[in-house]
Each structure stands twice: as C-alpha cells, then as structure tokens.
N, C-alpha and C. Protein backbone atom coordinates (compact mmCIF):
# COMPACT_ATOMS: atom_id res chain seq x y z
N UNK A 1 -29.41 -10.71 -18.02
CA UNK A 1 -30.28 -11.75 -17.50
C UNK A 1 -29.56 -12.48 -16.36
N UNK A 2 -30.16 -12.55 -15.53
CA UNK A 2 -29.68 -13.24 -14.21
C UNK A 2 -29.86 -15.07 -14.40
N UNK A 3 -28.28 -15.38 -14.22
CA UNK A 3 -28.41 -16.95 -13.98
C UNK A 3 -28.32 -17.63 -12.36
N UNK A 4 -29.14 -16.79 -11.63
CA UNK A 4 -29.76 -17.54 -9.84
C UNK A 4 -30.48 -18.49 -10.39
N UNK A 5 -29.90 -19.41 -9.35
CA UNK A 5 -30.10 -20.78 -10.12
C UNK A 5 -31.27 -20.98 -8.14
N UNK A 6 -32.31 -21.25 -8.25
CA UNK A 6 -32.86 -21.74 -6.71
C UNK A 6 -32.27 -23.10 -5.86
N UNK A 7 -32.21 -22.91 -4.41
CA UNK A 7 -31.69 -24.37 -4.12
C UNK A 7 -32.73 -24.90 -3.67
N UNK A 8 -33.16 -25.79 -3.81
CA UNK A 8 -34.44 -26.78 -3.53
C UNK A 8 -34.68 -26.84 -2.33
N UNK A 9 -33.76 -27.45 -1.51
CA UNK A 9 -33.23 -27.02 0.17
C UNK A 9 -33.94 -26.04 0.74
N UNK A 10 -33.04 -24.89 0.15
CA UNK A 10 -33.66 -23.18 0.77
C UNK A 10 -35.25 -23.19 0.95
N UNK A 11 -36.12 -23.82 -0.68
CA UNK A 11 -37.11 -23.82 -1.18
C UNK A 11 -38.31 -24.41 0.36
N UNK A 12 -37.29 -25.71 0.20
CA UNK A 12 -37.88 -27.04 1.34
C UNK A 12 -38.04 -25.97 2.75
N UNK A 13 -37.32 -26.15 3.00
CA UNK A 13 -36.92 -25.36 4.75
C UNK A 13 -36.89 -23.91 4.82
N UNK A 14 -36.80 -22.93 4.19
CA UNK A 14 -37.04 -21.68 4.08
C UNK A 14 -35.67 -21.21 4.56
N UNK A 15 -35.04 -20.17 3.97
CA UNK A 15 -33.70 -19.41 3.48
C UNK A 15 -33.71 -18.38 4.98
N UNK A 16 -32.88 -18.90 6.07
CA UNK A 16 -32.40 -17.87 7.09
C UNK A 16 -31.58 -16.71 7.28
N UNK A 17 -30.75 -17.33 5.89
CA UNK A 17 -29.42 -16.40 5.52
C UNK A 17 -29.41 -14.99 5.49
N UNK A 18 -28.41 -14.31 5.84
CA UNK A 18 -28.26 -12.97 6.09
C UNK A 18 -28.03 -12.60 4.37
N UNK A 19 -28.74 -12.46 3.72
CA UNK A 19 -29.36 -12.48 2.12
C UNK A 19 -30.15 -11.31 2.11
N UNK A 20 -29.85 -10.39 1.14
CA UNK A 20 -30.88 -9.64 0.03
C UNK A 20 -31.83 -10.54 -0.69
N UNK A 21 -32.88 -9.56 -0.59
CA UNK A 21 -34.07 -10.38 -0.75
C UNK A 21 -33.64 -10.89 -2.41
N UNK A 22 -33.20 -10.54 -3.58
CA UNK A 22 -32.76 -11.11 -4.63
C UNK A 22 -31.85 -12.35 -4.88
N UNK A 23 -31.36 -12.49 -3.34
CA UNK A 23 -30.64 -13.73 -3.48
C UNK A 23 -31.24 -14.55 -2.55
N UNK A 24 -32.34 -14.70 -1.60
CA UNK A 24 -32.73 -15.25 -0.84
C UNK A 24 -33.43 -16.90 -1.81
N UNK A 25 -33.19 -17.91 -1.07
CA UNK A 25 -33.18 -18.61 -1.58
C UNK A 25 -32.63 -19.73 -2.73
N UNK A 26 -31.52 -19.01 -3.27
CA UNK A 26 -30.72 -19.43 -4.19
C UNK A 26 -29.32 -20.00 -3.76
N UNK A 27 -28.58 -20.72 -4.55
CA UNK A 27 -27.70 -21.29 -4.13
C UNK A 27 -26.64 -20.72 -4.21
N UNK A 28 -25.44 -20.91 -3.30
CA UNK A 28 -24.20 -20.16 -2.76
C UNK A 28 -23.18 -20.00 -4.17
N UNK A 29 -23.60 -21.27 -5.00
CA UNK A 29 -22.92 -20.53 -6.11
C UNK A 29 -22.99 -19.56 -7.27
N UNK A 30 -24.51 -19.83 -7.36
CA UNK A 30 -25.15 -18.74 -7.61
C UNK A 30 -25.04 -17.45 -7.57
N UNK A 31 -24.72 -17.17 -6.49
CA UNK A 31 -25.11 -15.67 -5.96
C UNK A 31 -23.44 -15.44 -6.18
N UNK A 32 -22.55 -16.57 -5.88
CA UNK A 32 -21.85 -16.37 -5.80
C UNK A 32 -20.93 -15.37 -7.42
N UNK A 33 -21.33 -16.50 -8.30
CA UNK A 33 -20.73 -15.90 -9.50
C UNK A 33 -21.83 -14.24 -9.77
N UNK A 34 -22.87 -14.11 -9.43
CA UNK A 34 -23.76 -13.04 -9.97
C UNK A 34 -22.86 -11.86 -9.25
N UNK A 35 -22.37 -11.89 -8.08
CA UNK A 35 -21.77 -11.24 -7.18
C UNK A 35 -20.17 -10.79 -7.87
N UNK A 36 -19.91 -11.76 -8.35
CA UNK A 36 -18.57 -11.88 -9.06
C UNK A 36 -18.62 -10.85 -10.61
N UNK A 37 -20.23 -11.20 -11.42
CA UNK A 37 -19.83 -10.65 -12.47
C UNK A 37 -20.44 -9.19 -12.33
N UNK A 38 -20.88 -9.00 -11.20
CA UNK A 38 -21.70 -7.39 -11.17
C UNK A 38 -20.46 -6.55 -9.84
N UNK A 39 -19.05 -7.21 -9.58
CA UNK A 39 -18.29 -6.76 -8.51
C UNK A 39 -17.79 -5.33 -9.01
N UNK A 40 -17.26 -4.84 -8.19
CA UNK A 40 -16.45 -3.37 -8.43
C UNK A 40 -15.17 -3.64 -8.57
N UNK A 41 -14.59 -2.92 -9.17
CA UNK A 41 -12.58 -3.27 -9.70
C UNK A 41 -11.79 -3.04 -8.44
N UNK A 42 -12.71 -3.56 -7.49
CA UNK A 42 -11.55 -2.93 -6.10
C UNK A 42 -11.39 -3.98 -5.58
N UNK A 43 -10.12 -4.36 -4.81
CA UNK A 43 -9.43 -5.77 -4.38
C UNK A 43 -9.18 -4.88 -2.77
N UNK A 44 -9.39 -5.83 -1.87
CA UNK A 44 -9.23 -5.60 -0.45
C UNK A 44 -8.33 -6.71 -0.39
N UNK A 45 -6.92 -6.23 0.94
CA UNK A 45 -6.02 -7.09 0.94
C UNK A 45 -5.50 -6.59 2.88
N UNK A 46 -5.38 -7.91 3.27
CA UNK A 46 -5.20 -7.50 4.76
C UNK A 46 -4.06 -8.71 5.24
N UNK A 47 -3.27 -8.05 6.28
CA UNK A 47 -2.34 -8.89 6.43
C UNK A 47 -1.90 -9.66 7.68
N UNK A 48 -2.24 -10.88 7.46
CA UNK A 48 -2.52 -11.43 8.63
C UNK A 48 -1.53 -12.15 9.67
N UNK A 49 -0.75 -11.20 9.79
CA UNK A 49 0.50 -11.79 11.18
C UNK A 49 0.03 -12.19 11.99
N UNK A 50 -0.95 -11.92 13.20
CA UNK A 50 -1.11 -12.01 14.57
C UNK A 50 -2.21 -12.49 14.57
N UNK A 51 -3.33 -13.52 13.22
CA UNK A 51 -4.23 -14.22 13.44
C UNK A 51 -5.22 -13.24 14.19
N UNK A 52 -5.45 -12.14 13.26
CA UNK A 52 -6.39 -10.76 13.80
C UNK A 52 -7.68 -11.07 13.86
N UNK A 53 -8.81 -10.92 14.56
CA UNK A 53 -10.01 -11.29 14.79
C UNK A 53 -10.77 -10.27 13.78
N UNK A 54 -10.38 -9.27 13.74
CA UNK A 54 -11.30 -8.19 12.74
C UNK A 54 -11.19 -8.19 11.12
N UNK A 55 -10.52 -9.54 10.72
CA UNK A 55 -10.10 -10.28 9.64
C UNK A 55 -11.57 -10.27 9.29
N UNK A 56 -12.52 -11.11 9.87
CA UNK A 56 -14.30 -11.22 9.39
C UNK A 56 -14.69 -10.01 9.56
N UNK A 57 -14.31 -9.04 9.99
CA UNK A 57 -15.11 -8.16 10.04
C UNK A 57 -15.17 -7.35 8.53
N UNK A 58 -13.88 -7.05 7.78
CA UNK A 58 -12.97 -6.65 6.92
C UNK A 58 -13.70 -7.02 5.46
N UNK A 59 -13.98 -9.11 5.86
CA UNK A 59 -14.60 -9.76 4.57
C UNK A 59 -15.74 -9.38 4.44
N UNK A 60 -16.56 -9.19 5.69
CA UNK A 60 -17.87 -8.87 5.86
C UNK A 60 -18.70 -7.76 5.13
N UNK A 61 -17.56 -6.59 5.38
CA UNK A 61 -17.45 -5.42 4.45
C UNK A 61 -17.28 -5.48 3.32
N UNK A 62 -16.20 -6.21 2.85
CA UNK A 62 -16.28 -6.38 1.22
C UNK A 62 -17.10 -6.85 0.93
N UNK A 63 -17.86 -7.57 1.39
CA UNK A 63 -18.96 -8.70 0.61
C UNK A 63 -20.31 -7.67 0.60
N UNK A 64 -20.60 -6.56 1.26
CA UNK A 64 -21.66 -5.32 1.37
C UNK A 64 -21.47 -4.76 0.11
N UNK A 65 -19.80 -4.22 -0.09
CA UNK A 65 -19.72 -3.39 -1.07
C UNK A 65 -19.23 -4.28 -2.52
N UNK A 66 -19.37 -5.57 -2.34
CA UNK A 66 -19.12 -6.49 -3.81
C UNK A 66 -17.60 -5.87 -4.34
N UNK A 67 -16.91 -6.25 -3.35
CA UNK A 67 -14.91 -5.95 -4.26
C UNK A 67 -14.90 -6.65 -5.48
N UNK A 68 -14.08 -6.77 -5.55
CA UNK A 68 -13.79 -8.14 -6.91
C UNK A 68 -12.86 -9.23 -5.97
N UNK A 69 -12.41 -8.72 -5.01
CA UNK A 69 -11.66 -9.81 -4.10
C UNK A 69 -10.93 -9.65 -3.03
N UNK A 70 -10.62 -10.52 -2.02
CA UNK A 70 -10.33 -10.18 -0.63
C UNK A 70 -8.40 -11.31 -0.86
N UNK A 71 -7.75 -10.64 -0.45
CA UNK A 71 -6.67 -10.63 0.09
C UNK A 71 -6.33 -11.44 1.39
N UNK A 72 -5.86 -12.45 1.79
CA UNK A 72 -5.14 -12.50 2.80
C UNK A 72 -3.53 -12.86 2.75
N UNK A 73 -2.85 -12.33 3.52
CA UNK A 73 -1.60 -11.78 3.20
C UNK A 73 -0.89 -12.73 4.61
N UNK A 74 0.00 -13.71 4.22
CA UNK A 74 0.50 -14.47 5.79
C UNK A 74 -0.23 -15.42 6.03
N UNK A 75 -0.43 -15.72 7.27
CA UNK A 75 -1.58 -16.84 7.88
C UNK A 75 -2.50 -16.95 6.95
N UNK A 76 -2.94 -18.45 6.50
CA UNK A 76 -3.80 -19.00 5.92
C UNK A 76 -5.12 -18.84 6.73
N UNK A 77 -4.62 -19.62 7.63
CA UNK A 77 -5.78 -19.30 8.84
C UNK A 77 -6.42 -17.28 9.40
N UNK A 78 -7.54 -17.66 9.41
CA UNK A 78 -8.30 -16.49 10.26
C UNK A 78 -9.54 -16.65 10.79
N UNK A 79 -9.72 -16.30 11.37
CA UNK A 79 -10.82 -15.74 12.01
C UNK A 79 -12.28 -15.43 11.88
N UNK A 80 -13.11 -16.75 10.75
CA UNK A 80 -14.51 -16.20 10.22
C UNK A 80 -14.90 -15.60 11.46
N UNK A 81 -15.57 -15.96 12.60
CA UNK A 81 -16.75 -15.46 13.39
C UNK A 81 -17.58 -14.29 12.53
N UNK A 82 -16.65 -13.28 12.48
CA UNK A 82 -16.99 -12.14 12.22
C UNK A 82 -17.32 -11.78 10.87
N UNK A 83 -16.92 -12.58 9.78
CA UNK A 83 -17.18 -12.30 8.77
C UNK A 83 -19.06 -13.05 8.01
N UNK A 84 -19.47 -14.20 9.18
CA UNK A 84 -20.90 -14.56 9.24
C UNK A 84 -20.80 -15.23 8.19
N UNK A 85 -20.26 -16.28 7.61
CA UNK A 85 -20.37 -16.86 6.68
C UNK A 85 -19.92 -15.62 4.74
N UNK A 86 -20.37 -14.62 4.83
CA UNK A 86 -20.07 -13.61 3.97
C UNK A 86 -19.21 -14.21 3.01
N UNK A 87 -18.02 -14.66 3.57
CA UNK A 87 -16.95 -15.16 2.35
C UNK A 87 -17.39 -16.05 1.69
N UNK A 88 -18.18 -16.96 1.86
CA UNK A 88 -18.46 -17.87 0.54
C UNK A 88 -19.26 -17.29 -0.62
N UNK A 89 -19.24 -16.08 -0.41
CA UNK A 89 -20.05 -15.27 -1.56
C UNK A 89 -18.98 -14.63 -2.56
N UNK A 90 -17.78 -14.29 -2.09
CA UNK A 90 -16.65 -13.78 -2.16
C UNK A 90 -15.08 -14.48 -2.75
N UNK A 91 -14.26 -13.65 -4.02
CA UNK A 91 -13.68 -14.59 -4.15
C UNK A 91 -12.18 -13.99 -2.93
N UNK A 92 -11.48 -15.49 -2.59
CA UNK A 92 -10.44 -14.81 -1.69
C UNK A 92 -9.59 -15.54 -2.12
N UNK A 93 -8.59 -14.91 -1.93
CA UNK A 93 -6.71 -15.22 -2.77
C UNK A 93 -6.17 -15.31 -1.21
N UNK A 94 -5.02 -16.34 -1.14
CA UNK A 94 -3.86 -15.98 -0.31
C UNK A 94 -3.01 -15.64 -0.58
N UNK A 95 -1.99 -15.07 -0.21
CA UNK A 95 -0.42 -15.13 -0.66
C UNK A 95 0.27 -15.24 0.72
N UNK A 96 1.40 -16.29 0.64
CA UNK A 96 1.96 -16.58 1.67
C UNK A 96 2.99 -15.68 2.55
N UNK A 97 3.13 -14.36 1.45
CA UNK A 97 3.79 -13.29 2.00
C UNK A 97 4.07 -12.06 1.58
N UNK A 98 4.47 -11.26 1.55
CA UNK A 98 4.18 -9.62 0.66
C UNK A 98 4.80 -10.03 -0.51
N UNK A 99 5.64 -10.35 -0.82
CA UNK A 99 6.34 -10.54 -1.93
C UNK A 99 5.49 -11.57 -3.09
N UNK A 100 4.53 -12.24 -2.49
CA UNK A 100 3.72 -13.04 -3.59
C UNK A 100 2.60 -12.30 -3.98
N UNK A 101 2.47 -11.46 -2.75
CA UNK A 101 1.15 -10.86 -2.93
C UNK A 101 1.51 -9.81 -4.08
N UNK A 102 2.62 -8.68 -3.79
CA UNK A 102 2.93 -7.99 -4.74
C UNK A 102 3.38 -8.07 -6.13
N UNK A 103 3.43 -9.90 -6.37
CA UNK A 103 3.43 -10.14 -7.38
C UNK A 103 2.41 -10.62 -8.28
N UNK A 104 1.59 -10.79 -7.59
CA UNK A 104 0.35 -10.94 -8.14
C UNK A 104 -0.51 -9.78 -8.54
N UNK A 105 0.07 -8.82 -7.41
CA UNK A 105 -0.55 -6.98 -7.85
C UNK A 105 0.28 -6.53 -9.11
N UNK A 106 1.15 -7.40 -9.23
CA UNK A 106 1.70 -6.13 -10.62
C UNK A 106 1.60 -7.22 -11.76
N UNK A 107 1.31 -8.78 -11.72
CA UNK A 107 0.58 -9.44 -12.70
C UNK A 107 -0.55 -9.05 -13.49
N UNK A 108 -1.28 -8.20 -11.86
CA UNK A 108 -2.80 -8.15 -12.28
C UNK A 108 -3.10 -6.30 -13.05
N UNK A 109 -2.07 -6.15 -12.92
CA UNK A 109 -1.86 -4.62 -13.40
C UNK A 109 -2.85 -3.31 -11.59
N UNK A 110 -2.63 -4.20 -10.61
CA UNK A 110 -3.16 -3.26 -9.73
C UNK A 110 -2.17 -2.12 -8.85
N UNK A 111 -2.90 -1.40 -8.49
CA UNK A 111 -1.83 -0.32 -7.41
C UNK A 111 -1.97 -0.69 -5.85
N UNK A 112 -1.14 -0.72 -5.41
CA UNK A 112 -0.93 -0.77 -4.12
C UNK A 112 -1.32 -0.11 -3.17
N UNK A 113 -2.49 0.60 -2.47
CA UNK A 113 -2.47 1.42 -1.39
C UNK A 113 -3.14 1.03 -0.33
N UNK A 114 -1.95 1.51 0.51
CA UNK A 114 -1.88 1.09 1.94
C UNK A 114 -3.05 2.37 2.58
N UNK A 115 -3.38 1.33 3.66
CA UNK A 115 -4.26 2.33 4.90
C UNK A 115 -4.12 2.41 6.16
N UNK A 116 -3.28 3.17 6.41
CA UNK A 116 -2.61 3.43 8.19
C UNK A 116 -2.61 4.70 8.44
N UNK A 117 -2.80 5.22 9.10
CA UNK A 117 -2.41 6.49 9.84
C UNK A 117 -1.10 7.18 10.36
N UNK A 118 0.02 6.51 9.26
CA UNK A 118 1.47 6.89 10.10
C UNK A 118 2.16 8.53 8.76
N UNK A 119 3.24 8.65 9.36
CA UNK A 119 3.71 9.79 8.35
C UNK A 119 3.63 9.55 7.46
N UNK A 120 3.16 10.50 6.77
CA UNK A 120 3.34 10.55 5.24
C UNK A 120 2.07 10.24 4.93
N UNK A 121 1.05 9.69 5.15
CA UNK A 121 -0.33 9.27 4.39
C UNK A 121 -1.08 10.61 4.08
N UNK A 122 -1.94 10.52 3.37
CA UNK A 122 -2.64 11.36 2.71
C UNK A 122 -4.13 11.30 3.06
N UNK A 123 -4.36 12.70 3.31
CA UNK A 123 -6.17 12.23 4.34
C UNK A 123 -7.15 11.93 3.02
N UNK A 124 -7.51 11.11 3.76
CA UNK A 124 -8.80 9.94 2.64
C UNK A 124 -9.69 11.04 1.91
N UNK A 125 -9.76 12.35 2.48
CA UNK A 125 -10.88 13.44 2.06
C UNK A 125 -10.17 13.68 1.03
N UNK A 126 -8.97 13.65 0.92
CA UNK A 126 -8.21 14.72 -0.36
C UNK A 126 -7.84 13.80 -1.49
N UNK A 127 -7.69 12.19 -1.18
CA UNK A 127 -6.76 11.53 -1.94
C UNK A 127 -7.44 10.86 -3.31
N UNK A 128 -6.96 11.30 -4.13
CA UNK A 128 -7.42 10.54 -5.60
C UNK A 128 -6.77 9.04 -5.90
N UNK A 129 -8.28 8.21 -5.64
CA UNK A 129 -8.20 6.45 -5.70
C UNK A 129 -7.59 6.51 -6.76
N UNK A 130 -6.44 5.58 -7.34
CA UNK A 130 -6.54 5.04 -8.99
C UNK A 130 -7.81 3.99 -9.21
N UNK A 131 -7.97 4.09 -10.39
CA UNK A 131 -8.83 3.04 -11.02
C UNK A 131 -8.88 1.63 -10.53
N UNK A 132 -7.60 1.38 -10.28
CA UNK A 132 -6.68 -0.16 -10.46
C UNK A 132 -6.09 -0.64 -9.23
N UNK A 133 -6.92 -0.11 -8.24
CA UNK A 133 -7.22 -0.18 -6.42
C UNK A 133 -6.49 -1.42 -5.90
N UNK A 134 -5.81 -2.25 -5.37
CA UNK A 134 -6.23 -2.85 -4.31
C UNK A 134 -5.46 -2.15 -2.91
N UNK A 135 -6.89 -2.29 -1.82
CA UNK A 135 -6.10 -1.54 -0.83
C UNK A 135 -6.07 -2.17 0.28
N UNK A 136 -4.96 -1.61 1.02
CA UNK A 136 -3.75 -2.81 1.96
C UNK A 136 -4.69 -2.43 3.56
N UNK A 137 -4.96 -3.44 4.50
CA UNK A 137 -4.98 -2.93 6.10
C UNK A 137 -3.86 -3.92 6.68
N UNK A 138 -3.49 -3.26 7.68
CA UNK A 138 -3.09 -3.98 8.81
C UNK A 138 -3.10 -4.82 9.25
N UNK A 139 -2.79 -5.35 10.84
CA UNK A 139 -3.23 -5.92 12.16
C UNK A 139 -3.97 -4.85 13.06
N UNK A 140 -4.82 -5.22 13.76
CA UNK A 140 -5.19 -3.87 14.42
C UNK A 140 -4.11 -3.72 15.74
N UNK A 141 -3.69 -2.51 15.93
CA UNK A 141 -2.61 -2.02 16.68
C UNK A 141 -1.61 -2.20 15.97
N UNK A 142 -0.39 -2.69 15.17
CA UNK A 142 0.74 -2.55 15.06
C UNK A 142 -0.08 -1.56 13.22
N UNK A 143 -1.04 -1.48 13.27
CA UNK A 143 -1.07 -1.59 11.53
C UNK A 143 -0.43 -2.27 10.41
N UNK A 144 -0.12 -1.60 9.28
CA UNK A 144 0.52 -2.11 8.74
C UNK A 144 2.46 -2.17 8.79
N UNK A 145 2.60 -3.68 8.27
CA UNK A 145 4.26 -3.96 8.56
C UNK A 145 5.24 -2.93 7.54
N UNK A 146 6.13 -2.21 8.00
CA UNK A 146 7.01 -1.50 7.58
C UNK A 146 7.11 -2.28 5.96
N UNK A 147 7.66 -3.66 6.05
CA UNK A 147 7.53 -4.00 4.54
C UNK A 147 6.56 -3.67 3.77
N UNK A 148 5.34 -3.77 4.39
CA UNK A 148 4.17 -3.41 3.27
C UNK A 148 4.17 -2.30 2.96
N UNK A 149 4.50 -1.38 3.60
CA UNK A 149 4.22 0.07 3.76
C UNK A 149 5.21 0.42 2.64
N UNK A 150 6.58 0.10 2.50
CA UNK A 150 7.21 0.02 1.48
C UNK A 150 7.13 -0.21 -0.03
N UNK A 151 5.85 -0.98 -0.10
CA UNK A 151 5.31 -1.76 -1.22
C UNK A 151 4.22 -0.95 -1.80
N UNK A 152 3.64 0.00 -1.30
CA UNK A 152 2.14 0.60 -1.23
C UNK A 152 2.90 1.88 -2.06
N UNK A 153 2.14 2.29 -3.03
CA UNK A 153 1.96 3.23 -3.97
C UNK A 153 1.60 4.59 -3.08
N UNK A 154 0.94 4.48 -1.94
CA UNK A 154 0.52 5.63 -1.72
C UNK A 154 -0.43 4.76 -0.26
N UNK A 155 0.03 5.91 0.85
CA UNK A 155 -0.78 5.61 2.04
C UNK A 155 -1.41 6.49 2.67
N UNK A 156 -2.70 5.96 3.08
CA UNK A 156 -3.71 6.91 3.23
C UNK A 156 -4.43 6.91 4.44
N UNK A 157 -4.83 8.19 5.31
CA UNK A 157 -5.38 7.78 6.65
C UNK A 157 -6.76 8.63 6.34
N UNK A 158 -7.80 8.26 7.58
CA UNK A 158 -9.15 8.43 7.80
C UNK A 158 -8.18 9.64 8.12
N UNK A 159 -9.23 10.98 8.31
CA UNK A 159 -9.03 11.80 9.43
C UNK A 159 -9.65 11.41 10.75
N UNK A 160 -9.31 11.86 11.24
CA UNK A 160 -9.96 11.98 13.26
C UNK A 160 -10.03 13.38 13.78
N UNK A 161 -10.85 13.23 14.93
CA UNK A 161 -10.93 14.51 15.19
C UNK A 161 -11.08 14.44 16.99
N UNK A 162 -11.12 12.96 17.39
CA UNK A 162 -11.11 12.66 19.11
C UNK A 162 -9.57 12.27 19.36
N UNK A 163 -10.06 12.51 20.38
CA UNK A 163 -8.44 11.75 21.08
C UNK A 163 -8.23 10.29 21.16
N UNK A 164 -8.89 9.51 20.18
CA UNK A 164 -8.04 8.17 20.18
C UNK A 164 -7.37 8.48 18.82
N UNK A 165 -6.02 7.60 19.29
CA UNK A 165 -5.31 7.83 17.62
C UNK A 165 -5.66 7.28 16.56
N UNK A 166 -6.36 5.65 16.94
CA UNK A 166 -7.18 4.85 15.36
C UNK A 166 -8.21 4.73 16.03
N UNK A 167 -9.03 4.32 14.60
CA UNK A 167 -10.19 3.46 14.90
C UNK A 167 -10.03 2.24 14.58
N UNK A 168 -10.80 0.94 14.71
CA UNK A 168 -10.65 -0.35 14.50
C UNK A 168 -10.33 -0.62 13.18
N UNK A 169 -9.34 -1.03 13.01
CA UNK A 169 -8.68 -1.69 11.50
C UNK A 169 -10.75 -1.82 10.71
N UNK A 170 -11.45 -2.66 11.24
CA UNK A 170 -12.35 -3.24 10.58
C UNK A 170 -13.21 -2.01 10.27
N UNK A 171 -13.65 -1.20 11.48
CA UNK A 171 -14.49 0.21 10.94
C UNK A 171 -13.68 0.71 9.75
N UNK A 172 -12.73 1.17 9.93
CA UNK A 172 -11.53 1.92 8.89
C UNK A 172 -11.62 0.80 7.35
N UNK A 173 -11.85 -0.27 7.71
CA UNK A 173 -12.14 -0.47 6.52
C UNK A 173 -13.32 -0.56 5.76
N UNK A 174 -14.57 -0.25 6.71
CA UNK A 174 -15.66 -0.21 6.32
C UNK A 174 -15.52 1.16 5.67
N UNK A 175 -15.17 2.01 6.30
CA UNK A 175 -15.13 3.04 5.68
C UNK A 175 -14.37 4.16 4.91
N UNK A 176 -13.60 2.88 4.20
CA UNK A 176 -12.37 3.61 3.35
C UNK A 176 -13.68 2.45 1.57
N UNK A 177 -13.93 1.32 2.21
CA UNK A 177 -14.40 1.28 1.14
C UNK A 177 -15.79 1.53 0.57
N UNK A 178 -16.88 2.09 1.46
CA UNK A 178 -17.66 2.94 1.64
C UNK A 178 -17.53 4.38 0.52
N UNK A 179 -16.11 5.12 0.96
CA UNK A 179 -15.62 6.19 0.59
C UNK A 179 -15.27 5.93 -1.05
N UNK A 180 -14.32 4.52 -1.59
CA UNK A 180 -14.24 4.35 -2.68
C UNK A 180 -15.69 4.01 -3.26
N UNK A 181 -16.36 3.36 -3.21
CA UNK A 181 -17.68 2.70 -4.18
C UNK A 181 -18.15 4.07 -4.06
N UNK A 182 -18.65 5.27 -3.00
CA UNK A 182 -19.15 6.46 -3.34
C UNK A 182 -18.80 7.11 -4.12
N UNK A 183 -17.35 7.49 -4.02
CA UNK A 183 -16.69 7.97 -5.65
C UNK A 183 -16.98 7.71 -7.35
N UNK A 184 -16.85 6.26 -6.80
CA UNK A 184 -16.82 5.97 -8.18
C UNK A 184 -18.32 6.01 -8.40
N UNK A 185 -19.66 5.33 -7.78
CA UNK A 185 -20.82 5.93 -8.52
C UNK A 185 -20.96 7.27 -8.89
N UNK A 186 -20.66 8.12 -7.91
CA UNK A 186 -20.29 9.33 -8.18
C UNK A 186 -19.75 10.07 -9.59
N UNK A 187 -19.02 9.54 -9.94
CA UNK A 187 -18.13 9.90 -11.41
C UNK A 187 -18.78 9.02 -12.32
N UNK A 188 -19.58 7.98 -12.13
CA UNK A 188 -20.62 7.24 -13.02
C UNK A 188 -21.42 8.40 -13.86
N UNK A 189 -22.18 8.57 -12.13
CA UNK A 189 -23.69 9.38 -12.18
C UNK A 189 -23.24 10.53 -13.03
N UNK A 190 -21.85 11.18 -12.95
CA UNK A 190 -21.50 12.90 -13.61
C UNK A 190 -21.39 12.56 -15.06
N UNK A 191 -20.73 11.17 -15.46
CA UNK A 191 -20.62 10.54 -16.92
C UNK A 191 -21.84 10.89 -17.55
N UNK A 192 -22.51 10.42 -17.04
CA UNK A 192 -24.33 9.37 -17.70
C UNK A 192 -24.83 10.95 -17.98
C-alpha cells in the first residue's frame, strides 16, 4: 500500500515537476521515502575534486533508475544545474574523502567498483556485478584518482568502438547503471 501523502500546494497551483504521473502532485517527502523503500541495492558514488559539472547529471540518473544512494566523495559542494532538482528525491551521503567513504563501504557490507577505462578494467559486456554494488566515477577527464582506483574491487570500462577514448563521465554513468538494473530484472524475470 502506498503512503503518497498529496501536497495541497501542488493540488492549489497544479504540479510542474519533472514527475511520473504516480507521483505528480504529492509531496517531496513522500515520493521521497516511496522511492527509498521500492530502491535497487545499488549505491552510486562519484568523486568530486574539480567541482565537476556532470555531478547533476550522474544524480539525475540515479534518481531514473531509483539507487538506494548517491555518493559524493571530496567537495561538499557541486553542481545541481544538471541534476533538475532530482536529488531531493534521493538519499545522498558525503564522505570527506576515500578513506571515509571506504569505510562506510565495508560498514555497509558493499563492494567497491570503479568505472574508468584505464588498464586492467574489465569490459562492462563480460563483467559479473556483485549483488552488494556501489559503483565509483570519476572527474570527467582525469577519471578516477589513482587512490580510488586502488580501493575498487574491480574496474570496469564501457567498450567503444570510435575514435574518442571516453565518453562523458555522466553518459557512462547513465549507462553502466542502465546495464546493472537490466541485469538484475533480468535474473528476477529467469527466477519467477
């Protein structure tokens, strides 16, 4: 049973929000916890040295595919524009640096995997997610920091097939977690 609670407001003035029609009209906390208790076991975590603009783009994405939570790693500060308000639907953690963050990943019993395109990663077509996900991006251009990369269980790149070497940290993460939520309904649907 759904507890969307309506906001009177929305009701009064009519709901503009970039909303599914099931949440249209209801209040931010609302949707917020419904969002929370129907999320997927996957944690998105991005690391924010250089005050990256594709930071909203990143939340924006998680909040499509309902994570269980967004990561920011460094700078407190970022960059909504891009994320359109999205995060207040969303729960988000900071950690002030890899070392808090990774302690909170092995509090929470999660795995570490990183997503860059450097040696050693494993193409996203071949690689078996763990259960117990959270997965690491970059800055766009430097990717991810050698420390993190250190920290990550396992790193994993898109394939390509043009002559640029990446794609935008934020596409790449649209579509690494795209790639996970398909899986796992996937292995749902073969269960049932």
């Amino acid at each position: 049973m759904s507890n969307l609670i309506n906001d009177p407001e929305l009701d009064r003035i009519g709901d503009t929000r970039n909303v599914v029609d099931q949440y249209r009209g209801k209040t931010v906390d609302s949707i917020k916890d419904d969002m929370s208790n129907n999320a997927f076991p996957l944690h998105i975590a991005i690391e924010n040295i250089q005050h990256d603009f594709n930071i909203g783009s990143i939340v924006r994405s998680a909040n499509a595919f309902n994570v269980a939570g967004v990561h920011i790693i460094g700078k407190r500060h970022w960059n909504r524009r891009g994320a359109m308000s999205t995060e207040k639907y969303l729960q988000l953690f900071h950690h002030p640096d890899i070392n808090s963050f990774m302690d909170w990943a092995l509090d929470n019993k999660l795995t570490i995997v990183g997503i860059d395109n450097v040696e050693g990663s494993v193409n996203l077509g071949v690689y078996v997610f763990p259960e117990d996900a959270v997965l690491v991006f970059g800055q766009e251009g430097p990717g991810l920091s050698k420390d993190m990369q250190k920290c990550c269980k396992s790193l994993v790149a898109i394939e390509q097939y043009g002559s640029t070497r990446s794609v935008n940290v934020g596409v790449a993460a649209g579509i690494v977690m795209h790639e996970w939520v398909r899986r796992l309904k996937q292995d749902i649907k073969q269960i049932s």
